[in-house]
C-alpha atoms as a PDB file:
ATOM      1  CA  UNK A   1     115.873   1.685  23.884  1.00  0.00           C
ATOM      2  CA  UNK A   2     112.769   0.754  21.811  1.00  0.00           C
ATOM      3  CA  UNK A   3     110.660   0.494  25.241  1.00  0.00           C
ATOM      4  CA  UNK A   4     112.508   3.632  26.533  1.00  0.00           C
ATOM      5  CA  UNK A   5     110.608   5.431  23.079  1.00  0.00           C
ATOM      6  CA  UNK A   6     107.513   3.453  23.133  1.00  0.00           C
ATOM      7  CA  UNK A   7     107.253   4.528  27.141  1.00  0.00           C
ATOM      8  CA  UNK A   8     107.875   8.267  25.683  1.00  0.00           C
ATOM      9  CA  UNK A   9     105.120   8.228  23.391  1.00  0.00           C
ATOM     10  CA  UNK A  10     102.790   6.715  25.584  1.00  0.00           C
ATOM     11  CA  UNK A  11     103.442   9.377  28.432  1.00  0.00           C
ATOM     12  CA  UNK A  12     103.278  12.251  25.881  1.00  0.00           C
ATOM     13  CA  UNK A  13     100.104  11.051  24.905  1.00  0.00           C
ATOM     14  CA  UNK A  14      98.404  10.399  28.367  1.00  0.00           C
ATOM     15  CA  UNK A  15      99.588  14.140  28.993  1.00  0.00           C
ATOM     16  CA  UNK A  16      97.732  15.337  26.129  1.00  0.00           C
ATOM     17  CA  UNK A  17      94.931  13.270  26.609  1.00  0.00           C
ATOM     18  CA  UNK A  18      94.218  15.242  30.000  1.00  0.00           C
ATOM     19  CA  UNK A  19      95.379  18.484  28.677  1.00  0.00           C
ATOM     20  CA  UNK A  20      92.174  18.478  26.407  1.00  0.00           C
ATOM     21  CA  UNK A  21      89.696  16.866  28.978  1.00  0.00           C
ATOM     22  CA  UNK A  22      90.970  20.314  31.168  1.00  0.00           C
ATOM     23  CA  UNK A  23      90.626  22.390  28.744  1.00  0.00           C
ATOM     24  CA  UNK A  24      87.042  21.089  27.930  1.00  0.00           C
ATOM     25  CA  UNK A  25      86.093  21.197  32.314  1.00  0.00           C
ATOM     26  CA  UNK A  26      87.693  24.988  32.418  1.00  0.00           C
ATOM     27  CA  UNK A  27      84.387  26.034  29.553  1.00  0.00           C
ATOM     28  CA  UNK A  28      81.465  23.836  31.006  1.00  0.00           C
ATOM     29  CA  UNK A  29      81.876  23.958  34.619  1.00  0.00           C
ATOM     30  CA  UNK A  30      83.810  27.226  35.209  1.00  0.00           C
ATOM     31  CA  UNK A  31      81.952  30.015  36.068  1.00  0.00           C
ATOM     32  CA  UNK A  32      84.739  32.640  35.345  1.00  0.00           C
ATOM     33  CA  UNK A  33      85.130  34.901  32.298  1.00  0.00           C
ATOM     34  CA  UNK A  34      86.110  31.959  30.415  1.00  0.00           C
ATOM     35  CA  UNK A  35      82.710  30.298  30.244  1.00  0.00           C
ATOM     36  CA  UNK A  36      81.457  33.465  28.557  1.00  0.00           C
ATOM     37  CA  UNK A  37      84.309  33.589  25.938  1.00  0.00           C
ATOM     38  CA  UNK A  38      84.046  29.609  25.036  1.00  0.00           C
ATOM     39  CA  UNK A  39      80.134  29.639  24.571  1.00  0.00           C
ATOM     40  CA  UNK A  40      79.506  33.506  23.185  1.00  0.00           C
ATOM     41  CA  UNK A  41      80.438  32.286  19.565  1.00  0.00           C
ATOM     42  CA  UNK A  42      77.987  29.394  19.562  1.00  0.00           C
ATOM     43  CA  UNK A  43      75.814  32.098  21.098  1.00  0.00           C
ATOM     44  CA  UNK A  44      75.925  35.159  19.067  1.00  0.00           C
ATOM     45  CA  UNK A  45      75.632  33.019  16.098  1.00  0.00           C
ATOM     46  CA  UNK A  46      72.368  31.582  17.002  1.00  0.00           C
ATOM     47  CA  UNK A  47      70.939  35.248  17.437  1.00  0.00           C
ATOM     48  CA  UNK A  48      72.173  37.024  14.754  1.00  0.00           C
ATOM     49  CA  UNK A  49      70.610  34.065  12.578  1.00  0.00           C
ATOM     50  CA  UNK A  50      67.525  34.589  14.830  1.00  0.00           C
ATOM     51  CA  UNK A  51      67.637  38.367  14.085  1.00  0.00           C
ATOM     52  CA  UNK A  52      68.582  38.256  10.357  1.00  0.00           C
ATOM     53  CA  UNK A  53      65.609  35.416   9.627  1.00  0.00           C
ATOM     54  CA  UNK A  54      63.464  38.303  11.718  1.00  0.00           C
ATOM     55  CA  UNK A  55      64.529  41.213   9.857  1.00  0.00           C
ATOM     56  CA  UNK A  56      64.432  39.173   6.353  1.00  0.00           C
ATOM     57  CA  UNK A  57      60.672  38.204   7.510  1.00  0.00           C
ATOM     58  CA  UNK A  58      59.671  42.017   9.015  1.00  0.00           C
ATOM     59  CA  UNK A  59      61.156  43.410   5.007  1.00  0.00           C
ATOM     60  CA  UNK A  60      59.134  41.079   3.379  1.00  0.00           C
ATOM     61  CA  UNK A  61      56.008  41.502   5.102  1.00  0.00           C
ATOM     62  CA  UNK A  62      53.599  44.582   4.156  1.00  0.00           C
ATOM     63  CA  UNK A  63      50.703  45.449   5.634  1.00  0.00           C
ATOM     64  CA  UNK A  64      47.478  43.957   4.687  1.00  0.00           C
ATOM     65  CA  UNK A  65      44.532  45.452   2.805  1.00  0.00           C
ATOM     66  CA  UNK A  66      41.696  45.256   5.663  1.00  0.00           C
ATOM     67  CA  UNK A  67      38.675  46.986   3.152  1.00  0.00           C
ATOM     68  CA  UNK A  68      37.172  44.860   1.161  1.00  0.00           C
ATOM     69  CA  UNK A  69      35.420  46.335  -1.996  1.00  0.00           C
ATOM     70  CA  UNK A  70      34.051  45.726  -5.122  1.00  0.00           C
ATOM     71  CA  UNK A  71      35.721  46.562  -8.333  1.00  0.00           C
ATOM     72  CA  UNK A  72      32.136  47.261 -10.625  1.00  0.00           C
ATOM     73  CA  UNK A  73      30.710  49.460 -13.260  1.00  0.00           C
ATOM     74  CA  UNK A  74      27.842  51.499 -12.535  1.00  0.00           C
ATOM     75  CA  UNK A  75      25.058  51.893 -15.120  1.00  0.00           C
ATOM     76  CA  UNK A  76      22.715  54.747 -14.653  1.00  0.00           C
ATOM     77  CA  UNK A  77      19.362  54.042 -15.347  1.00  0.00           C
ATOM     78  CA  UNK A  78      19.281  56.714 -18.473  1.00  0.00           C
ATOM     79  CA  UNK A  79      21.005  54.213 -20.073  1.00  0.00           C
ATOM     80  CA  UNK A  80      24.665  54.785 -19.492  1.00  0.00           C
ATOM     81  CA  UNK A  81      27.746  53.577 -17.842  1.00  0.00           C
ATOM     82  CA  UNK A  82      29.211  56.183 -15.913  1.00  0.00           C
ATOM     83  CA  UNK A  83      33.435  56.902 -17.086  1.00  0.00           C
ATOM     84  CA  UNK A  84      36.070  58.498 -15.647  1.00  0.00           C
ATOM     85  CA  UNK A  85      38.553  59.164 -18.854  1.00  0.00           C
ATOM     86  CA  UNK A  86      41.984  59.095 -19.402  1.00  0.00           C
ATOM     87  CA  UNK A  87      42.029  63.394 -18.734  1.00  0.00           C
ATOM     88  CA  UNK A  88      39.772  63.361 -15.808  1.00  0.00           C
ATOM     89  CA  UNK A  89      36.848  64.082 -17.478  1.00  0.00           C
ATOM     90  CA  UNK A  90      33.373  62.298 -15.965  1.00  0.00           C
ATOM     91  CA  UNK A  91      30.610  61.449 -18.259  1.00  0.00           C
ATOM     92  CA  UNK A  92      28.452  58.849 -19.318  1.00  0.00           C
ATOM     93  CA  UNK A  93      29.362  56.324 -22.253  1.00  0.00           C
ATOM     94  CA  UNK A  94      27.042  53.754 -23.715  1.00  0.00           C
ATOM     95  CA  UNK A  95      30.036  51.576 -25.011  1.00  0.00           C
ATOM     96  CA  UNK A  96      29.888  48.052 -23.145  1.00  0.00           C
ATOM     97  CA  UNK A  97      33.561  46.946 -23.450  1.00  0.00           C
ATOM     98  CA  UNK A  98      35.491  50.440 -21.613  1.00  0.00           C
ATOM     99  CA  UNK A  99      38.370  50.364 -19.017  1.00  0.00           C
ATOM    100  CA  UNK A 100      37.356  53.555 -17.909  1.00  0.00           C
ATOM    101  CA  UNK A 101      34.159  52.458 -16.809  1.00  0.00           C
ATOM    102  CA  UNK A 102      35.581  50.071 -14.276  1.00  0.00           C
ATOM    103  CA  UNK A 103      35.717  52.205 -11.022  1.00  0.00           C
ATOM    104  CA  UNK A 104      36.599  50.585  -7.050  1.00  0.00           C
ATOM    105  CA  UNK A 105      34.392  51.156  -4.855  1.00  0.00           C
ATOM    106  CA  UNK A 106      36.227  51.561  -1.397  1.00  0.00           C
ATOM    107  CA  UNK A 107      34.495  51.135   1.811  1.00  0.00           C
ATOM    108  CA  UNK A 108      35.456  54.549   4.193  1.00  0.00           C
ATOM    109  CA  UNK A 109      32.816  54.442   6.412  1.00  0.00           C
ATOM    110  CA  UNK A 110      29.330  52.880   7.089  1.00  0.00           C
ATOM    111  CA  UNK A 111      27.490  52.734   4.123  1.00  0.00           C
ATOM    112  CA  UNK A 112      30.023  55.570   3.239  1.00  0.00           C
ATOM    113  CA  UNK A 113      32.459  54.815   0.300  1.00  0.00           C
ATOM    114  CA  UNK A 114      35.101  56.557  -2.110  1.00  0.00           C
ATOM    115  CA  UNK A 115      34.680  55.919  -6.180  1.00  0.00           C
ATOM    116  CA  UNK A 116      38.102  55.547  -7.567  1.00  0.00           C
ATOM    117  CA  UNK A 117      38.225  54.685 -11.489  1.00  0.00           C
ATOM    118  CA  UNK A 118      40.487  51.882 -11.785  1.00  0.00           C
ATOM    119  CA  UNK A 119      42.554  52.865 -14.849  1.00  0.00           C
ATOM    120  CA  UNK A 120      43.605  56.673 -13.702  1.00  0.00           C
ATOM    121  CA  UNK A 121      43.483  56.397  -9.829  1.00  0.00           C
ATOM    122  CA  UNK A 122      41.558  59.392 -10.045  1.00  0.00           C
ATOM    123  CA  UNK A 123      38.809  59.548  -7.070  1.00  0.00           C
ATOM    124  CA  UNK A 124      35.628  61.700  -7.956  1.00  0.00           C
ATOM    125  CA  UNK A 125      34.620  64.534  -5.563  1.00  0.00           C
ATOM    126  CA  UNK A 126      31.767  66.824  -5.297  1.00  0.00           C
ATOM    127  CA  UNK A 127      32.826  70.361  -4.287  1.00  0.00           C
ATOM    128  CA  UNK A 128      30.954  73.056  -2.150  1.00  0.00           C
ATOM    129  CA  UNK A 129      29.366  74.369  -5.373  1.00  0.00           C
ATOM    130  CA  UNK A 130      27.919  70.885  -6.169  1.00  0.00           C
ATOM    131  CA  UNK A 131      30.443  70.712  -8.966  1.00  0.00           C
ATOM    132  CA  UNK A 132      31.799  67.273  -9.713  1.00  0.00           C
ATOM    133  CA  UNK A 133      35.599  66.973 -10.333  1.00  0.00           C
ATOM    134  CA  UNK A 134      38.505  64.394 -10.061  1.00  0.00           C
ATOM    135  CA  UNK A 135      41.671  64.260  -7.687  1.00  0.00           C
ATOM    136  CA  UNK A 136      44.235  62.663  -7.558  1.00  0.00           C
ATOM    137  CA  UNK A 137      44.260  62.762  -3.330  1.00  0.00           C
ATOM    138  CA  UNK A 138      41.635  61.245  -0.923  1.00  0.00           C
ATOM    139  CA  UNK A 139      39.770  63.615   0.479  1.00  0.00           C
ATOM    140  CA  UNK A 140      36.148  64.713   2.324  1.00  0.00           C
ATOM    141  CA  UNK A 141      34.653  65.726  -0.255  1.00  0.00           C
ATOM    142  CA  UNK A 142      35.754  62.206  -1.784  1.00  0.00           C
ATOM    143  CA  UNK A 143      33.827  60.925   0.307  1.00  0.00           C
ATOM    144  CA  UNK A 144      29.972  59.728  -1.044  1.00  0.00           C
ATOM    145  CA  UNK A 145      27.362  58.172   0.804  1.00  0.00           C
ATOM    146  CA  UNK A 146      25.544  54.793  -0.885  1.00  0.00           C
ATOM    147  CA  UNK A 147      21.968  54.338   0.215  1.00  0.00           C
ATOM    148  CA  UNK A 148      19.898  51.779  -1.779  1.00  0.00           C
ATOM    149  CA  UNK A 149      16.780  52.841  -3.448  1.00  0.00           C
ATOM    150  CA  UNK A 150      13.704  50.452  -5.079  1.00  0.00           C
ATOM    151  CA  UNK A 151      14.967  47.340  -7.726  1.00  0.00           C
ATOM    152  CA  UNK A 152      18.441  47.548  -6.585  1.00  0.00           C
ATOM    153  CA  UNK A 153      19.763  51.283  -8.049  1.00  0.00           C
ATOM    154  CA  UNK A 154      21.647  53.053  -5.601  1.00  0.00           C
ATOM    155  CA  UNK A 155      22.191  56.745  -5.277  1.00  0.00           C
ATOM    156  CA  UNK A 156      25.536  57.906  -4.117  1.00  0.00           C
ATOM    157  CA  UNK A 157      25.053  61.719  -2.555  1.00  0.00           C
ATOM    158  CA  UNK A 158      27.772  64.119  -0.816  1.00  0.00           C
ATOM    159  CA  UNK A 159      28.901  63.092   2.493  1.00  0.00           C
ATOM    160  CA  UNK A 160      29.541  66.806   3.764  1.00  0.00           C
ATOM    161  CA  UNK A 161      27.681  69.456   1.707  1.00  0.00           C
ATOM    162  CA  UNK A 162      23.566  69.398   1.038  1.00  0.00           C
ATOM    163  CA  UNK A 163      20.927  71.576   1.369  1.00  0.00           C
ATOM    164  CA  UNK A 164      21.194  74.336   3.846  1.00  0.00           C
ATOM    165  CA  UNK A 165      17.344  74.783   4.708  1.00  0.00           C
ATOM    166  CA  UNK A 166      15.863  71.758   3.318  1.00  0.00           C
ATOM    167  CA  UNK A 167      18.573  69.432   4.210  1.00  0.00           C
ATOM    168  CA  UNK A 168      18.689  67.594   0.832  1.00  0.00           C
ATOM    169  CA  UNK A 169      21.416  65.305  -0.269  1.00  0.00           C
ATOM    170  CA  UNK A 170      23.295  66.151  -2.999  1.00  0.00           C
ATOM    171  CA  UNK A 171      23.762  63.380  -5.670  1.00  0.00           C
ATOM    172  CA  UNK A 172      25.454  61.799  -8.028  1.00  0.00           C
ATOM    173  CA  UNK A 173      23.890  62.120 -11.539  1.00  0.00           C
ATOM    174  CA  UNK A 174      23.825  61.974 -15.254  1.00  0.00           C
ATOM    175  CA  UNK A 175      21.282  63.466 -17.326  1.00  0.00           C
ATOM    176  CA  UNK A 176      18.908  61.880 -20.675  1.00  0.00           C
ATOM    177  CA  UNK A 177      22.305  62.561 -22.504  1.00  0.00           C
ATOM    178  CA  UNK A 178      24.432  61.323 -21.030  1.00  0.00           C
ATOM    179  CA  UNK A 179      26.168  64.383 -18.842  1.00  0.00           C
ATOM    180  CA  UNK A 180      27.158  65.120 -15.363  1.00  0.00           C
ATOM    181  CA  UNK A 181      24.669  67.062 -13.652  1.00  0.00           C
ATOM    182  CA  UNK A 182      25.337  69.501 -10.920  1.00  0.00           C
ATOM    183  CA  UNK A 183      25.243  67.546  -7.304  1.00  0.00           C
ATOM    184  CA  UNK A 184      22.144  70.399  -5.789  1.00  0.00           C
ATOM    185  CA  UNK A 185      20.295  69.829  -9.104  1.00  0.00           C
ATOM    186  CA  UNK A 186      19.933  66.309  -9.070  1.00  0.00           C
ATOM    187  CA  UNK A 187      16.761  64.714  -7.152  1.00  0.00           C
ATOM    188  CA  UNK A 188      17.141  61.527  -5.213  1.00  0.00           C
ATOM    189  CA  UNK A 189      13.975  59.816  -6.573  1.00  0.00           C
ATOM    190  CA  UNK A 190      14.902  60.858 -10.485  1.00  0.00           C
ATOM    191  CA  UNK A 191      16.543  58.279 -12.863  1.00  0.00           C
ATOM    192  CA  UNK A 192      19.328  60.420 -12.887  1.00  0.00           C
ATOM    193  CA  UNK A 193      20.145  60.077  -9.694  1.00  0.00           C
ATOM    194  CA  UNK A 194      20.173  55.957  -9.854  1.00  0.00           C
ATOM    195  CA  UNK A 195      22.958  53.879 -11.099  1.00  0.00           C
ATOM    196  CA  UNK A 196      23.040  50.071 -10.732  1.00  0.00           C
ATOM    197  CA  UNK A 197      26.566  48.637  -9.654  1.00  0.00           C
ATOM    198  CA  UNK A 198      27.522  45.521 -11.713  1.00  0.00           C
ATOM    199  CA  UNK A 199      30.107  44.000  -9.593  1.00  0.00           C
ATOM    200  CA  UNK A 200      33.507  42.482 -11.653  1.00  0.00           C
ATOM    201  CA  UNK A 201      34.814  40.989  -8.648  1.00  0.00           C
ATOM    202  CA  UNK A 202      35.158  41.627  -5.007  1.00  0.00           C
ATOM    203  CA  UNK A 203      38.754  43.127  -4.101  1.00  0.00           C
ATOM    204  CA  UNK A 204      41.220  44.235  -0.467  1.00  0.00           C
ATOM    205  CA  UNK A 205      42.125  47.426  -0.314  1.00  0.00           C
ATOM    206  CA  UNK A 206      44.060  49.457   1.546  1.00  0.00           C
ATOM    207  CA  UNK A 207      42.506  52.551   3.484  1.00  0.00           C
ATOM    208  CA  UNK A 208      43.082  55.658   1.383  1.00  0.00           C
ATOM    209  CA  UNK A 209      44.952  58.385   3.008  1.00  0.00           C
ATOM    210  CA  UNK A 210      42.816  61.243   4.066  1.00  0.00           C
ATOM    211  CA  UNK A 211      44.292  64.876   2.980  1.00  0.00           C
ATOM    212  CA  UNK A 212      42.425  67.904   4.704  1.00  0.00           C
ATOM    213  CA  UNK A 213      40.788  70.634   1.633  1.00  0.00           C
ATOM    214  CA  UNK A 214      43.589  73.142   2.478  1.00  0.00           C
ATOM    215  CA  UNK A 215      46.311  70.400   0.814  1.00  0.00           C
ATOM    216  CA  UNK A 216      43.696  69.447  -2.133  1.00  0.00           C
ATOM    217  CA  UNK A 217      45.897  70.254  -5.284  1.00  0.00           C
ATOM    218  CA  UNK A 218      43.732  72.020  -8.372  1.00  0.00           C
ATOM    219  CA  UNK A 219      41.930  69.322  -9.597  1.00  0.00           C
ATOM    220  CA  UNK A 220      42.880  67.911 -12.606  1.00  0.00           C
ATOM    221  CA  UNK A 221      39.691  68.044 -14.319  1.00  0.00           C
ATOM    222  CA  UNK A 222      36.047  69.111 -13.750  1.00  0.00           C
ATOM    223  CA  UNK A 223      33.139  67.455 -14.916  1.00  0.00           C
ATOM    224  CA  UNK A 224      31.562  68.057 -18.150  1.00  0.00           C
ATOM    225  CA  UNK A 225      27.854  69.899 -17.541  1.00  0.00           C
ATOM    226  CA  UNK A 226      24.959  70.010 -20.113  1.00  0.00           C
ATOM    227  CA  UNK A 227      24.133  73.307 -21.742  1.00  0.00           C
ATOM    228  CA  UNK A 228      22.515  75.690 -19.207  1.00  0.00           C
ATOM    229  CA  UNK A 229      24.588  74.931 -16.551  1.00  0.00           C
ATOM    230  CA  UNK A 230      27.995  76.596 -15.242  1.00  0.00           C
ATOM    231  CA  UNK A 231      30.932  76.126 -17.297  1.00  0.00           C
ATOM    232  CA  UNK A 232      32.790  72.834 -17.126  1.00  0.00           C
ATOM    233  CA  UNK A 233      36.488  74.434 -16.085  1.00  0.00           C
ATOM    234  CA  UNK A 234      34.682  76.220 -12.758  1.00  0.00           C
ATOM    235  CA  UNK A 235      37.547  74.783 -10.708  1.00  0.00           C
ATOM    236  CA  UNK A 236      37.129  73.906  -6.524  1.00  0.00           C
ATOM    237  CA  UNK A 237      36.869  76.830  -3.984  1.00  0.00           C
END
């Protein structure tokens, strides 16, 4: 009886024994359906962990600022650091320690770049009028060209409006007192024209977003001009 059991057992386990070893030849060396259906689990779990590690990667990655720039102050030689306040006004200040004297300068073009003041994210523009005002969108008339002139000062003029007949540059300026001057009154080879960048450090920047004129919201503010000239709330045509 006991070797009648013991017999049993023995046979019961030989017959599961080769029950699994079949089971195991039917998914590696069958080429039916059932190949498929044993390995597609192991399968689709490597890729979706291959295409959630992707997608994780892909959210996390932005693109890249490819402009490098120069975050700097820009000292006129009248003696004053050019601002862009808080309202959008643009004058000159003669206080050392300002935040609103820190502008970036943003590379757009060959020897072409856009003046941004790094505490509003205002950009200055020069209008059609020669009229100097702020906005809060990147656009042509954003848009200033830096030439160097003698002992370093550099002039920064209108990429897009100048003299009709003559052909002169408008520029960048700030008069004896410390004013914005009107871009068609200001002379290349005056101090008022000149401004000498002290660089803060260099920075990456992202290329601004150009928006045509027909877009350009009102600006936010215009310059402020000395006595004599047009009023200061002339706004862009």
């Amino acid at each position: 009886m006991a070797a009648a059991i013991a017999s049993s057992l023995i046979r019961q386990k030989r017959q599961a024994r080769e029950r699994e070893k079949s089971n195991a030849c039917r998914c590696v060396s069958s080429p039916s359906k059932t190949k498929g259906s044993c390995e597609k689990p192991s399968r689709l779990n490597v890729f979706s962990r291959v295409k959630l590690f992707g997608s994780k990667k892909r959210r996390r990655r932005r693109p890249e600022p490819q402009l490098k720039g120069i975050v700097t102050k820009l000292y006129s030689r009248q003696g004053f650091h050019l601002q862009l306040q808080a309202d959008g006004t643009i004058d000159g200040t003669k206080e050392e320690d300002n935040g609103y004297t820190m502008f970036n300068l943003i590379p757009v073009g060959l020897r072409v770049v856009a003046i941004q003041g790094v505490q509003t994210k205002l950009y200055l523009a020069m209008n059609s009028e020669g009229f100097l005002y702020t906005s809060e969108h990147f656009t042509p008339e954003c848009k200033f060209k830096e030439s160097v002139f003698e002992n370093y000062y550099v002039t920064y003029s209108s990429m897009i409006y100048r003299q009709q007949q003559s052909g002169r540059g408008w520029y960048l300026g700030l008069n004896k007192e410390g004013e914005i001057m009107k871009g068609n009154h200001v002379k290349k080879n005056k101090p008022a024209a000149h401004f000498l960048p002290k660089p803060l450090k260099v920075a990456m920047y992202r290329e601004p977003s150009l928006h045509d004129l027909t877009e350009q919201t009102p600006p936010i503010k215009t310059a402020r001009y000395h006595p004599g000239q047009s009023s200061s709330k002339k706004k862009h045509q």
